[in-house]
Protein backbone atom coordinates (compact mmCIF):
# COMPACT_ATOMS: atom_id res chain seq x y z
CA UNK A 1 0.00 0.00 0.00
CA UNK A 2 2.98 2.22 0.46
CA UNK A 3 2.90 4.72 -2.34
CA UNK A 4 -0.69 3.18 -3.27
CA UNK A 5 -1.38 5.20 -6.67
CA UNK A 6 -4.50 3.76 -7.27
CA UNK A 7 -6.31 6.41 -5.20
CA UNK A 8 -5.36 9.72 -6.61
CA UNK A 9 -5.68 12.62 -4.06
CA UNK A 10 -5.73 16.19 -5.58
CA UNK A 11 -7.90 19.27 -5.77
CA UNK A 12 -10.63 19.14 -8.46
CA UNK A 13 -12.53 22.47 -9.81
CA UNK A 14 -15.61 22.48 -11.78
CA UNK A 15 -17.39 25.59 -12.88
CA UNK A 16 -20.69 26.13 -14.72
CA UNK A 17 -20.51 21.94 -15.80
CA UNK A 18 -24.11 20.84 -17.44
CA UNK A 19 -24.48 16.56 -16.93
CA UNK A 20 -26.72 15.27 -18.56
CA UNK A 21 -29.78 12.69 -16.73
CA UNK A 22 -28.00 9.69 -18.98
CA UNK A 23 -24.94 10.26 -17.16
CA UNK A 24 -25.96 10.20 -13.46
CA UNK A 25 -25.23 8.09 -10.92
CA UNK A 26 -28.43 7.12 -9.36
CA UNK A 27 -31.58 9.48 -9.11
CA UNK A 28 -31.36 13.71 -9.70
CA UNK A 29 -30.84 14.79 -6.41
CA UNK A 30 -29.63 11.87 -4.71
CA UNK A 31 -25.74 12.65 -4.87
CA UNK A 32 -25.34 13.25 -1.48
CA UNK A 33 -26.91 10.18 0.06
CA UNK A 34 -24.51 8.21 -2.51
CA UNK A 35 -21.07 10.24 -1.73
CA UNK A 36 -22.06 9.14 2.18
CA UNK A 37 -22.95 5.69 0.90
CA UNK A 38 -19.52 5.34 -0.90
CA UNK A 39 -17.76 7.14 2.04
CA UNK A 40 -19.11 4.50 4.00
CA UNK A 41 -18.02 1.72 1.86
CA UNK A 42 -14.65 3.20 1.60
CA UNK A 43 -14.27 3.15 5.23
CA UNK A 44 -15.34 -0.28 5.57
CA UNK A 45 -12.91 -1.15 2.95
CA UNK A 46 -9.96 -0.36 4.81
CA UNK A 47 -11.53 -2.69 7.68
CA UNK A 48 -11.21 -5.65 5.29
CA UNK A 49 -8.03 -4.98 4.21
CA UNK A 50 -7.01 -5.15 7.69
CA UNK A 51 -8.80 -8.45 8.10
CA UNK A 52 -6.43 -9.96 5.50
CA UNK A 53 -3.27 -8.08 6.36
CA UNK A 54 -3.51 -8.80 9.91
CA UNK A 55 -4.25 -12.64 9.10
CA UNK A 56 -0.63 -12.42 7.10
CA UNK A 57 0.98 -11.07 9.88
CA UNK A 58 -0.73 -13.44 12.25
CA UNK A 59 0.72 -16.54 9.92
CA UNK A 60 4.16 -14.79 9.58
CA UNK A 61 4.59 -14.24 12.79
CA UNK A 62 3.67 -18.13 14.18
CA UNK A 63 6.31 -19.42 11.79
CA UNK A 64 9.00 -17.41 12.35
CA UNK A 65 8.37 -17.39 15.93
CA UNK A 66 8.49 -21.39 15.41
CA UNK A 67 11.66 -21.60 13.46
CA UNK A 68 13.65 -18.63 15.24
CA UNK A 69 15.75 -20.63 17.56
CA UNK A 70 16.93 -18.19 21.14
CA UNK A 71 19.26 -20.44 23.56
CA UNK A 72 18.54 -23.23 21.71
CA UNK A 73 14.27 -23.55 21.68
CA UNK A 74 12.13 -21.56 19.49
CA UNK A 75 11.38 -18.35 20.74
CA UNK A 76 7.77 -19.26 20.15
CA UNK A 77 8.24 -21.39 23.68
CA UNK A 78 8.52 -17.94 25.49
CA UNK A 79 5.42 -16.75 26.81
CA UNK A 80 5.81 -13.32 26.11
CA UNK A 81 6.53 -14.39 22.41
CA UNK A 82 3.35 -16.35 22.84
CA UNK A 83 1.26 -13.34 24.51
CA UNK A 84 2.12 -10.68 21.56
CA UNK A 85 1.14 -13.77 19.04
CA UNK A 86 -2.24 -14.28 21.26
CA UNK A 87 -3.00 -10.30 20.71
CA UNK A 88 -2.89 -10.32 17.46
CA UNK A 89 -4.87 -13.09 16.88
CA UNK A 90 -7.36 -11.13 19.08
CA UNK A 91 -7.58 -8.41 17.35
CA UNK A 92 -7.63 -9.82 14.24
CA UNK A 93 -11.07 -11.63 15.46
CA UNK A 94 -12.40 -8.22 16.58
CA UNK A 95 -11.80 -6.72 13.20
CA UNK A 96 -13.10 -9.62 11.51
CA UNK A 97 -16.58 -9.09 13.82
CA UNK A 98 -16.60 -5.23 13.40
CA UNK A 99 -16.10 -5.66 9.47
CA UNK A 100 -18.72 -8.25 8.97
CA UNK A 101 -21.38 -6.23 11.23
CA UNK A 102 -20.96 -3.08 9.52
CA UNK A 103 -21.04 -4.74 6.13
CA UNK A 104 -24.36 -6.39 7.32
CA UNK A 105 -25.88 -2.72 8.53
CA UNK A 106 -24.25 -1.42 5.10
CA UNK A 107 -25.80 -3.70 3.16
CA UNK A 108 -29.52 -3.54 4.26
CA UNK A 109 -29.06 0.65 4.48
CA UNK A 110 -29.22 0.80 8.11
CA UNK A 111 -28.72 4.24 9.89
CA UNK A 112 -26.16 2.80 12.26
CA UNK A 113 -24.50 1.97 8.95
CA UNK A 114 -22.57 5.46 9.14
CA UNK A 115 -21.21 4.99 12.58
CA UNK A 116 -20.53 1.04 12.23
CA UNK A 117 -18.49 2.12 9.13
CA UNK A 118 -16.44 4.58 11.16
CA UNK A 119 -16.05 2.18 14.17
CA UNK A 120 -14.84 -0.79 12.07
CA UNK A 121 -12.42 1.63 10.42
CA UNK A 122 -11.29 3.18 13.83
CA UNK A 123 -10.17 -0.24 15.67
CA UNK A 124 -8.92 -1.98 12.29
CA UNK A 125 -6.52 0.54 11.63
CA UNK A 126 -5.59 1.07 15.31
CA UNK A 127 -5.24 -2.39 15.68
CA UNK A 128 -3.43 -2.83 12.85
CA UNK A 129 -0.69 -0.41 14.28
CA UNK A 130 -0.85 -2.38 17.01
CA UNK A 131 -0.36 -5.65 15.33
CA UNK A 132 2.27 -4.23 13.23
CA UNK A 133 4.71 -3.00 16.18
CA UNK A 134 4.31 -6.22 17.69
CA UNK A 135 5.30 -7.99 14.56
CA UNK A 136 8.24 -5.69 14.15
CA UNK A 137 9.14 -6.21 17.90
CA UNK A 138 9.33 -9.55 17.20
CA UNK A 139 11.63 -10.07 14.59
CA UNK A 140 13.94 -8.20 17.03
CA UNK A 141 16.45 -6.05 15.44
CA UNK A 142 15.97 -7.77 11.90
CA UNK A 143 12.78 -5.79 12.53
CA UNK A 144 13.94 -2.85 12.72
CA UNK A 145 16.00 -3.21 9.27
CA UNK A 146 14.84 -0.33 6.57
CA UNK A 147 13.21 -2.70 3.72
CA UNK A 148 11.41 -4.57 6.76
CA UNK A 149 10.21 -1.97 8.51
CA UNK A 150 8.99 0.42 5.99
CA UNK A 151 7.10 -2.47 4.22
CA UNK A 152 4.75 -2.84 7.20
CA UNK A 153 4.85 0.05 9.22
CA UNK A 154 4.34 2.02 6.48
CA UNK A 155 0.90 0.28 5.38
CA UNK A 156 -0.22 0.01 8.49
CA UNK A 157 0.40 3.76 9.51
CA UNK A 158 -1.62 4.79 5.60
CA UNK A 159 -4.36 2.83 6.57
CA UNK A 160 -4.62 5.23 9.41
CA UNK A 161 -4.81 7.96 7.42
CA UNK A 162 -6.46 6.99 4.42
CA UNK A 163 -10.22 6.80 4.10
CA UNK A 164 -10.60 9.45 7.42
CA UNK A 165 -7.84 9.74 10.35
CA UNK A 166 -8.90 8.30 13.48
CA UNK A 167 -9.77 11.74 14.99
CA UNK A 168 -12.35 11.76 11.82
CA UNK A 169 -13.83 8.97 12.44
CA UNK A 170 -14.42 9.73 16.21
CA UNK A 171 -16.13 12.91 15.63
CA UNK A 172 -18.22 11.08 13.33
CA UNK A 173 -18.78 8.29 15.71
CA UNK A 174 -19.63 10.89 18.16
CA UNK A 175 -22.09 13.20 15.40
CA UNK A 176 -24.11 9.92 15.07
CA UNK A 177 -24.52 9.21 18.48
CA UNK A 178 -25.69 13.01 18.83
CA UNK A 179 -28.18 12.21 16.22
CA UNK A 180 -29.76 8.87 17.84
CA UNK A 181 -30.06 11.24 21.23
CA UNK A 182 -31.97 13.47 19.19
CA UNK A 183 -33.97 11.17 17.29
């Protein structure tokens, strides 16, 4: 994902444009309620691809943790190395959860959808920050090694900032929850 080009960021200006109906996405009108929809989806997105990144990690980390050999036993035997491994799998069951819930809510146009969306994208990409330093910790000071590090750290830390930074998605989180108390 490091130096993902795929998803263009720059400034777009559009003056006096005519589109015609045959060229619309969805109804006249409806525009907004898609960008949100699609804003949603992005979100949730980001969730998933932590659900399959994490899972790497996860796998990655059990095998070198089985065939890295410290005073002569795998360091897997340690129960430190064991706890960090544990974690991640952890988390990696909480994003899976959070992902598939929100997808559900997305998918029947719920009006949690918008804050489900944020929350999956919120502890995914935290998590994955998470999971990534212990992965890196690890591997020791192999870890720590440029190609290594930047490889994974530097995913994990754009997922944090693609899609909505974490501070985003809390003051959405925290918008929606003004509208339920309202509703």
């Amino acid at each position: 994902m490091l130096g993902n080009n795929s998803s263009p960021t720059g400034v777009i200006h559009l003056e006096n444009v005519s589109i015609p109906s045959t060229s619309t996405i969805g109804a006249v009108g409806a525009g907004n309620r898609i960008s949100y929809d699609m804003i949603n989806f992005d979100r949730l997105l980001y969730a998933v691809f932590s659900t399959g990144a994490s899972k790497k990690l996860i796998h990655d980390a059990m095998k070198y943790a089985n065939e890295r050999r410290s005073f002569n036993k795998p360091i897997g035997d340690n129960q430190y190395v064991q706890d960090m491994i544990v974690s991640m799998k952890v988390q990696h069951e909480l994003i899976k959860s959070i992902s598939h819930t929100a997808f559900t809510h997305l998918n029947s146009g719920s009006q949690e959808t918008a804050s489900l969306c944020s929350i999956a994208k919120l502890h995914s990409t935290e998590a994955m920050c998470k999971i990534t330093q212990d992965f890196v910790q690890l591997h020791g000071h192999y870890g720590y090694s440029t190609p290594f590090l930047f490889e994974h750290v530097g995913d994990a830390l754009g997922l944090k900032l693609a899609g909505g930074t974490s501070e985003i998605q809390k003051m959405n989180i925290y918008n929606q929850l003004l509208k339920e108390m309202s509703a």
